[in-house]
PDB file of N, CA and C in Angstrom:
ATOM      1  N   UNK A   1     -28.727 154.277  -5.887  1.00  0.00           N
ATOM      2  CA  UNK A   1     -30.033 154.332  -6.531  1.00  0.00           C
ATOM      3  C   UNK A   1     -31.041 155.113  -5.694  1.00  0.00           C
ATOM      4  N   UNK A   2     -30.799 155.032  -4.342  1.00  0.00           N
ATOM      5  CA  UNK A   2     -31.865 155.720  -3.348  1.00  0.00           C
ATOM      6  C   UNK A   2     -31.783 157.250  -3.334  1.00  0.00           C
ATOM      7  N   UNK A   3     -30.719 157.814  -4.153  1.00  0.00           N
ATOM      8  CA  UNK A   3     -30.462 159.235  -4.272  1.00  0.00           C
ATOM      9  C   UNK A   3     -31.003 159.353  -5.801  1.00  0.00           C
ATOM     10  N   UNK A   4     -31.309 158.818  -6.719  1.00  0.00           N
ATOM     11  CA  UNK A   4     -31.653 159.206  -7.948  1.00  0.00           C
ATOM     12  C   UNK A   4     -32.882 160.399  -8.421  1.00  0.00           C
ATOM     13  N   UNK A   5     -33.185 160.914  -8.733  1.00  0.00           N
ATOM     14  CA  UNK A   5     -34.267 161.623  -8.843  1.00  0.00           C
ATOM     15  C   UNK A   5     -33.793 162.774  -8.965  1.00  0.00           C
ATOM     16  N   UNK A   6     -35.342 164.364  -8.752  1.00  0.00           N
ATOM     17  CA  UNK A   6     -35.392 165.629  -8.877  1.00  0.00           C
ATOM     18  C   UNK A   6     -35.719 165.997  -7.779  1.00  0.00           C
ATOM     19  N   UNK A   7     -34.527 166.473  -6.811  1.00  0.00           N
ATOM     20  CA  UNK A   7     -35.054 166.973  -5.669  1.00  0.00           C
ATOM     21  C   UNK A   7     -35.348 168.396  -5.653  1.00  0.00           C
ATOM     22  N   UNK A   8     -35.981 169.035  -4.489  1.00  0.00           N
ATOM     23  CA  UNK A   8     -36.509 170.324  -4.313  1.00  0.00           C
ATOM     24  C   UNK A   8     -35.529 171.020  -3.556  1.00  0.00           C
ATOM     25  N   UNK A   9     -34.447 171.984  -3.533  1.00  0.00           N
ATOM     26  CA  UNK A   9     -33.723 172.262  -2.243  1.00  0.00           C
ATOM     27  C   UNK A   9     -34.822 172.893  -0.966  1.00  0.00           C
ATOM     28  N   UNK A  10     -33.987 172.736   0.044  1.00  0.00           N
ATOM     29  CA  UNK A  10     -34.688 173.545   1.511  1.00  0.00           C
ATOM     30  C   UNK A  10     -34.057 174.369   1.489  1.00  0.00           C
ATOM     31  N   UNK A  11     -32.598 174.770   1.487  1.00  0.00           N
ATOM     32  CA  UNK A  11     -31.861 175.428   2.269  1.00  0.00           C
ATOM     33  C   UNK A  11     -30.421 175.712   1.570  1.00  0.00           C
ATOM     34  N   UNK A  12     -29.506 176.590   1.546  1.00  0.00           N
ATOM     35  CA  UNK A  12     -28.395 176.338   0.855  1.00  0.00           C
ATOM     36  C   UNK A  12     -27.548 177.900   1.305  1.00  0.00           C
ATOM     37  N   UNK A  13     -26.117 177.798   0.970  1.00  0.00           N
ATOM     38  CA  UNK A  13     -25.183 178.598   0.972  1.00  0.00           C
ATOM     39  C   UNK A  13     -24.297 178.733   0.848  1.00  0.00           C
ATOM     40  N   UNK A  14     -24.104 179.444  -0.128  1.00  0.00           N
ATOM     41  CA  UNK A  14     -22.496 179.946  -0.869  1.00  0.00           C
ATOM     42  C   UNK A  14     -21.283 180.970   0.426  1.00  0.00           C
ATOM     43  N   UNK A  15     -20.916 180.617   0.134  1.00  0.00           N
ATOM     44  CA  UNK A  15     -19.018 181.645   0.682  1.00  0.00           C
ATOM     45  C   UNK A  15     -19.730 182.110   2.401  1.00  0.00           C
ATOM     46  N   UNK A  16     -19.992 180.653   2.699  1.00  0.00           N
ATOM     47  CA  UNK A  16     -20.838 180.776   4.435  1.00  0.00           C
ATOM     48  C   UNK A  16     -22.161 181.755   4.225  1.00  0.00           C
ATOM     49  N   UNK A  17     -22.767 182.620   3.059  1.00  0.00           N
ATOM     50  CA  UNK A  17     -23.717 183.270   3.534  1.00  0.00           C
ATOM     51  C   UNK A  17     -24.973 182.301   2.979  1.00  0.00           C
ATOM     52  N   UNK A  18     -26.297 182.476   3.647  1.00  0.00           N
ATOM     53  CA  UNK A  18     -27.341 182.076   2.816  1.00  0.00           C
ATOM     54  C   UNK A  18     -28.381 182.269   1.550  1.00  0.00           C
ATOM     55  N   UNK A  19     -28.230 181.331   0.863  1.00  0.00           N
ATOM     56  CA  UNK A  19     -28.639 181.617  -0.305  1.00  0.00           C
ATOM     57  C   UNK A  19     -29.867 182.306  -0.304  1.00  0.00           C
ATOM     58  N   UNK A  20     -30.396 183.129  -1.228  1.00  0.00           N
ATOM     59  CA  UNK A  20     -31.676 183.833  -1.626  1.00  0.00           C
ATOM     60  C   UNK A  20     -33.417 183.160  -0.993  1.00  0.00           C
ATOM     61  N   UNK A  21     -33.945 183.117  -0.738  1.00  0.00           N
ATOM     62  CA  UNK A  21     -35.012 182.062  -0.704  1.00  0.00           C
ATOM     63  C   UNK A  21     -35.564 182.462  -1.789  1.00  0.00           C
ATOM     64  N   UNK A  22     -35.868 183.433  -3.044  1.00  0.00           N
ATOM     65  CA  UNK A  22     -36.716 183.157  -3.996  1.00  0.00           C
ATOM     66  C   UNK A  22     -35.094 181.966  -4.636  1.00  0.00           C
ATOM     67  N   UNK A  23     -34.141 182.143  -4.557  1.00  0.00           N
ATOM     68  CA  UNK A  23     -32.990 181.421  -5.549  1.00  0.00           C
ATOM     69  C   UNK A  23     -33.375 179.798  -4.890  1.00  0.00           C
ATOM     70  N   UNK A  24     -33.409 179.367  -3.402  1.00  0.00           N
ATOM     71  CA  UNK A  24     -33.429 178.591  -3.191  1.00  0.00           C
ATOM     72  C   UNK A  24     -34.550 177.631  -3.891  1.00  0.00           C
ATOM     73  N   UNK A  25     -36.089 178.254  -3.605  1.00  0.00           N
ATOM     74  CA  UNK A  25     -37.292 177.582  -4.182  1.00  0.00           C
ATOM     75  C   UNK A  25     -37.022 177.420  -5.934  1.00  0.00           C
ATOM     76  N   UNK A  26     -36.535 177.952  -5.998  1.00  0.00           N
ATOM     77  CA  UNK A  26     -36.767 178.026  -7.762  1.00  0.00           C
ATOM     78  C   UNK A  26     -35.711 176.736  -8.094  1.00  0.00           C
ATOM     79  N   UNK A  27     -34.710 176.529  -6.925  1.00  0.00           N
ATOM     80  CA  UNK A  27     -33.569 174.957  -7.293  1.00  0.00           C
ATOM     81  C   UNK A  27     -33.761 173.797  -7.492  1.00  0.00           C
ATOM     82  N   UNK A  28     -33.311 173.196  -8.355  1.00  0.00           N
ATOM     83  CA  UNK A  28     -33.631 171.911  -8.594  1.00  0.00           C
ATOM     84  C   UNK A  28     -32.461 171.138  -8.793  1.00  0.00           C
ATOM     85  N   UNK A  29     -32.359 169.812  -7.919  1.00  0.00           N
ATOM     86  CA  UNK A  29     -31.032 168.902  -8.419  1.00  0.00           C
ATOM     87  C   UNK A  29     -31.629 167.671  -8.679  1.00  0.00           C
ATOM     88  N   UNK A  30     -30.936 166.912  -9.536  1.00  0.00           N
ATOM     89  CA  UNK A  30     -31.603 165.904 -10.497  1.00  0.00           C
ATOM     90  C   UNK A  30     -29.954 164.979 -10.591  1.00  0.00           C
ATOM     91  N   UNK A  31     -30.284 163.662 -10.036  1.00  0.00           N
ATOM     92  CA  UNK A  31     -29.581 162.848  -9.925  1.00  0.00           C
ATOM     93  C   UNK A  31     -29.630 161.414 -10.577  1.00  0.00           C
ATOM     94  N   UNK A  32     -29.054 161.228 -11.723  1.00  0.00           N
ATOM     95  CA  UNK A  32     -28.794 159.722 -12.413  1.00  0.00           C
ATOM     96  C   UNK A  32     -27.741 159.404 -12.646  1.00  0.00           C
ATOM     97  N   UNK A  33     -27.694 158.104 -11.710  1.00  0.00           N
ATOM     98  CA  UNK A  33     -26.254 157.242 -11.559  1.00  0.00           C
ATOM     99  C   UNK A  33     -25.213 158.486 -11.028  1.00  0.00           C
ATOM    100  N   UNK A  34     -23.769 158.311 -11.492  1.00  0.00           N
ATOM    101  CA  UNK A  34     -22.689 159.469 -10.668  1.00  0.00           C
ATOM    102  C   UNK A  34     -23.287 160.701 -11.269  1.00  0.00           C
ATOM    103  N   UNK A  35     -23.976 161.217 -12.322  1.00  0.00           N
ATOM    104  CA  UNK A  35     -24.200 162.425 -12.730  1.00  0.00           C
ATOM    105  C   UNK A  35     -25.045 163.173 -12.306  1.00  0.00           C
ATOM    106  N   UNK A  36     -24.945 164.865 -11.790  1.00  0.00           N
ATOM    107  CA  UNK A  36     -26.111 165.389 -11.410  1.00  0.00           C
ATOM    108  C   UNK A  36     -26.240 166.449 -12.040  1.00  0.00           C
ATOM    109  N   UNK A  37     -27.602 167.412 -11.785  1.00  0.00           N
ATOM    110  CA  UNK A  37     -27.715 168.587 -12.500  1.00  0.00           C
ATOM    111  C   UNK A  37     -28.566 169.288 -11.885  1.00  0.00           C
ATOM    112  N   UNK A  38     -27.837 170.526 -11.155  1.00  0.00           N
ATOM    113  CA  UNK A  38     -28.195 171.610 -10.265  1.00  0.00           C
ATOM    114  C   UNK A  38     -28.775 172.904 -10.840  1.00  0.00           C
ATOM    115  N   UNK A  39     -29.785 173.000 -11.118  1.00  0.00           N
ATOM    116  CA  UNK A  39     -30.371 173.915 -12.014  1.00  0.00           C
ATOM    117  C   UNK A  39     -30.991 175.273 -11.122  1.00  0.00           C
ATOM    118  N   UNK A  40     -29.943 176.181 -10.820  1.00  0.00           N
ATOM    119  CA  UNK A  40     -30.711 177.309 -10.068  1.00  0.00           C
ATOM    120  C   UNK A  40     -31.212 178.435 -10.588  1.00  0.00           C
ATOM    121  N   UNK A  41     -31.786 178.240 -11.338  1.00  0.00           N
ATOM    122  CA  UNK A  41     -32.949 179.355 -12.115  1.00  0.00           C
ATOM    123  C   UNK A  41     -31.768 180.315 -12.567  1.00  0.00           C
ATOM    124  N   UNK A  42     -32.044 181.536 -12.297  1.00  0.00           N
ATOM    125  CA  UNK A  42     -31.275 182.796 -13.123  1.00  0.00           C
ATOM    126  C   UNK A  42     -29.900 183.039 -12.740  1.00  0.00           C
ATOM    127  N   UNK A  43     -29.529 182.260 -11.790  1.00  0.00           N
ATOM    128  CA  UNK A  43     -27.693 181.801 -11.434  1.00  0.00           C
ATOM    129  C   UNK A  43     -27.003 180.616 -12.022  1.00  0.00           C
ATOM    130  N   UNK A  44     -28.077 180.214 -13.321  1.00  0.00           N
ATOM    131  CA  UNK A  44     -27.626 179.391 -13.542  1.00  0.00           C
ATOM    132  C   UNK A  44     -27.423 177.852 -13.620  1.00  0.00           C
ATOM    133  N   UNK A  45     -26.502 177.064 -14.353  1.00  0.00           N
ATOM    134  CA  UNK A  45     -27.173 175.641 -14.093  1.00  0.00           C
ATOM    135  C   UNK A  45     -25.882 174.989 -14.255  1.00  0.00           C
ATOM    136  N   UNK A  46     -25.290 173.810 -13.167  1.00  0.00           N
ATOM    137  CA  UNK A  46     -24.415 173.625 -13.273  1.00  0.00           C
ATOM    138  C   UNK A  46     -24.184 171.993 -12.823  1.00  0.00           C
ATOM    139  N   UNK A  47     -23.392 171.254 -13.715  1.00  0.00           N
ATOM    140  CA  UNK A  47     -23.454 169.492 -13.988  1.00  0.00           C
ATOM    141  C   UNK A  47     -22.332 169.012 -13.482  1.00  0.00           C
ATOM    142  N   UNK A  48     -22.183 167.968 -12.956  1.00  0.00           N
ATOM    143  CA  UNK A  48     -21.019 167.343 -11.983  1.00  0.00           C
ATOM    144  C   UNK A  48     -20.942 165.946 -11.671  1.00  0.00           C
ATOM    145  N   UNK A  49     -20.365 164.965 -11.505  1.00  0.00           N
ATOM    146  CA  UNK A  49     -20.309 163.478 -11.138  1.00  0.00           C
ATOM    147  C   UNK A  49     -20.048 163.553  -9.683  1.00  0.00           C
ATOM    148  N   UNK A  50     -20.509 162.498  -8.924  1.00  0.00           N
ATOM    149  CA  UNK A  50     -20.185 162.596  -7.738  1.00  0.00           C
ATOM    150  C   UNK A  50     -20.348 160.583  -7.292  1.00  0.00           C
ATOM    151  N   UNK A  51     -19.573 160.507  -6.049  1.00  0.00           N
ATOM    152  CA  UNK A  51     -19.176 159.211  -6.016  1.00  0.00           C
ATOM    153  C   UNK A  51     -19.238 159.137  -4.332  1.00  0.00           C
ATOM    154  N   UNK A  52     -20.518 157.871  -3.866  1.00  0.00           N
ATOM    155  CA  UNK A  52     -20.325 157.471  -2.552  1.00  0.00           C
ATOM    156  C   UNK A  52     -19.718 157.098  -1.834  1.00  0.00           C
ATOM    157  N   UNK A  53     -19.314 157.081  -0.561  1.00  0.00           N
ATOM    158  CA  UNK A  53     -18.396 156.470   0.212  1.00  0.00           C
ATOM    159  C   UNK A  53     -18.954 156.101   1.249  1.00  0.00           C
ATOM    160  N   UNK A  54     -19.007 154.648   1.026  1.00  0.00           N
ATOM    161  CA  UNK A  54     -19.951 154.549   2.054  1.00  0.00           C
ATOM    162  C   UNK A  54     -19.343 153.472   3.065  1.00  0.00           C
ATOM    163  N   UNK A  55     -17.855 153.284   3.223  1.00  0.00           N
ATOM    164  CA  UNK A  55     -16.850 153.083   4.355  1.00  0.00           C
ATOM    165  C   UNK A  55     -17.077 154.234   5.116  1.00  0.00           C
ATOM    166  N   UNK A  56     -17.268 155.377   4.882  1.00  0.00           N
ATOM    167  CA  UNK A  56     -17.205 156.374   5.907  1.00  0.00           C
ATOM    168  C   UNK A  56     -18.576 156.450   7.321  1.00  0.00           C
ATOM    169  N   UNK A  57     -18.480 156.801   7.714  1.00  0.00           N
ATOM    170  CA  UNK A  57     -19.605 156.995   8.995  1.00  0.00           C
ATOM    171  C   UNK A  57     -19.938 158.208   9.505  1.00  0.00           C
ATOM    172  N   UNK A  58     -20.846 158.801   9.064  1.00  0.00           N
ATOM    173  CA  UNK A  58     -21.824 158.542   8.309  1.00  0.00           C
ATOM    174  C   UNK A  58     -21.452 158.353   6.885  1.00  0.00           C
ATOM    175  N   UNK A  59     -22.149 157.818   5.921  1.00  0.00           N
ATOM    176  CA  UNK A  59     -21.738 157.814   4.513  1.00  0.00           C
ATOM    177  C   UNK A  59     -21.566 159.442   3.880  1.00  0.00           C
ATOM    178  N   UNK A  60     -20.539 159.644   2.707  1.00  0.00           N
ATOM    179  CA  UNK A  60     -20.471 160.742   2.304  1.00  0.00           C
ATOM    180  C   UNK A  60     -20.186 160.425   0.697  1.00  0.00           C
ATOM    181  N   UNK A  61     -20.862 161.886   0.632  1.00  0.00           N
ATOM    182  CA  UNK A  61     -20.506 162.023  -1.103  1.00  0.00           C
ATOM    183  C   UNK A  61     -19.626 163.289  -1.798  1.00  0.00           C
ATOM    184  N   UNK A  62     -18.979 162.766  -2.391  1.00  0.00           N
ATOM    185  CA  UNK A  62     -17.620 163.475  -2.959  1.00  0.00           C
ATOM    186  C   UNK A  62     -18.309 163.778  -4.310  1.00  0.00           C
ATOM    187  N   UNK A  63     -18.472 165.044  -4.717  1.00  0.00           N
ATOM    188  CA  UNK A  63     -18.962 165.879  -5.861  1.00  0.00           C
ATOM    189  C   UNK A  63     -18.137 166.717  -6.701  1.00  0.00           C
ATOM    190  N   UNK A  64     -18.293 166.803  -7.683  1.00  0.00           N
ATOM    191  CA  UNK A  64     -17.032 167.671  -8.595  1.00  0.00           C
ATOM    192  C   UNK A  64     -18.168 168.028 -10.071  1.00  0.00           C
ATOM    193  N   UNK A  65     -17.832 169.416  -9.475  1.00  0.00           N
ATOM    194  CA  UNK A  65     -19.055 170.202 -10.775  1.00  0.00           C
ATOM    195  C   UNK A  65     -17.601 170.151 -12.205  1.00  0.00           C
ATOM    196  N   UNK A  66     -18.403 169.697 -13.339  1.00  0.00           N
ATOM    197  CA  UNK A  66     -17.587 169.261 -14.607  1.00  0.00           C
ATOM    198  C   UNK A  66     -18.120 170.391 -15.740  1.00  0.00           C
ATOM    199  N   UNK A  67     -18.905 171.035 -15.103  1.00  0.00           N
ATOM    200  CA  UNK A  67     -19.320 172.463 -16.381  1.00  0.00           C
ATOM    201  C   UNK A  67     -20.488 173.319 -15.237  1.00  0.00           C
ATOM    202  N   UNK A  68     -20.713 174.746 -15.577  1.00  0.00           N
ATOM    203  CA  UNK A  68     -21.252 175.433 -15.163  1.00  0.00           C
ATOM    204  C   UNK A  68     -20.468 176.422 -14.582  1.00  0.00           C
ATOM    205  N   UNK A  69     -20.917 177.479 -13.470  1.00  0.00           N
ATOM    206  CA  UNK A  69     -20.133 178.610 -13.041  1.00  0.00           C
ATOM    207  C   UNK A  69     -18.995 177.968 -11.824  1.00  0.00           C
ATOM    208  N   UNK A  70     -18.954 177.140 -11.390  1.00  0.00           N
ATOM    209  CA  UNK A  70     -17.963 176.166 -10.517  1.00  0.00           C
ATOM    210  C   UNK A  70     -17.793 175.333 -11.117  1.00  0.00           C
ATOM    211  N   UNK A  71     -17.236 175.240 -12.353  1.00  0.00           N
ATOM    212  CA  UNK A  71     -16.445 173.901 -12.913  1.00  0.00           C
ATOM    213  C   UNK A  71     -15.121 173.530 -12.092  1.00  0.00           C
ATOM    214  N   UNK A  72     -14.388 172.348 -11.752  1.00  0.00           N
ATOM    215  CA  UNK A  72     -13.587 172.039 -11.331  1.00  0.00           C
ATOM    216  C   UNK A  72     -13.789 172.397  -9.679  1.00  0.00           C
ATOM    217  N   UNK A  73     -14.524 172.702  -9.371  1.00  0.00           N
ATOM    218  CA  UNK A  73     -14.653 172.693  -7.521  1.00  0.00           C
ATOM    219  C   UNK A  73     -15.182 171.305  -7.350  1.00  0.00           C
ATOM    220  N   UNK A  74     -15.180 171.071  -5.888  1.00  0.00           N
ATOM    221  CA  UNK A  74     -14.870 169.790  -5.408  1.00  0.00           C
ATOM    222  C   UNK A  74     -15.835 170.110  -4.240  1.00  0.00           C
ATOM    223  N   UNK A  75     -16.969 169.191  -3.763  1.00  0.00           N
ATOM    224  CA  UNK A  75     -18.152 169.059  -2.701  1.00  0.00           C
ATOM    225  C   UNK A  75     -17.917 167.890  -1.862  1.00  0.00           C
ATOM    226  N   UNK A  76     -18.333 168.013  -0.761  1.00  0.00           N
ATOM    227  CA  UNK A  76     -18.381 167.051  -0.227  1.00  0.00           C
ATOM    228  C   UNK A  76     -18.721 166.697   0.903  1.00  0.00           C
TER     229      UNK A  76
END
């Protein structure tokens, strides 16, 4: 529940390089219950379930985009 909401990204990067900063500011991820939705302006917008683990140390989250331009990739 403490992850739910519309966050703002800071920072981000694809295939090790860094993402755009106008791409970054313009991102938005939006989180209810396992479902999220990563909305990066003109690259697109892309939806995924993701599931805590919070045996691990530090806790981690296991993500899997279910539509958009990375459907079937796996985060984590």
């Amino acid at each position: 529940k403490k992850t739910e909401g519309t966050w703002n990204l800071v920072s981000g990067e694809a295939d090790g390089k860094p993402l755009p900063e106008a791409e970054v500011k313009s991102a938005k991820l939006t989180i209810v219950g396992d479902a999220y939705t990563v909305d990066l302006g003109a690259a697109g917008v892309k939806k995924g379930t993701q599931k805590l683990d919070a045996t691990k140390s530090p806790k981690q989250i296991d993500a899997k985009d279910t539509s958009g331009p990375t459907v079937g990739e796996n985060h984590g």
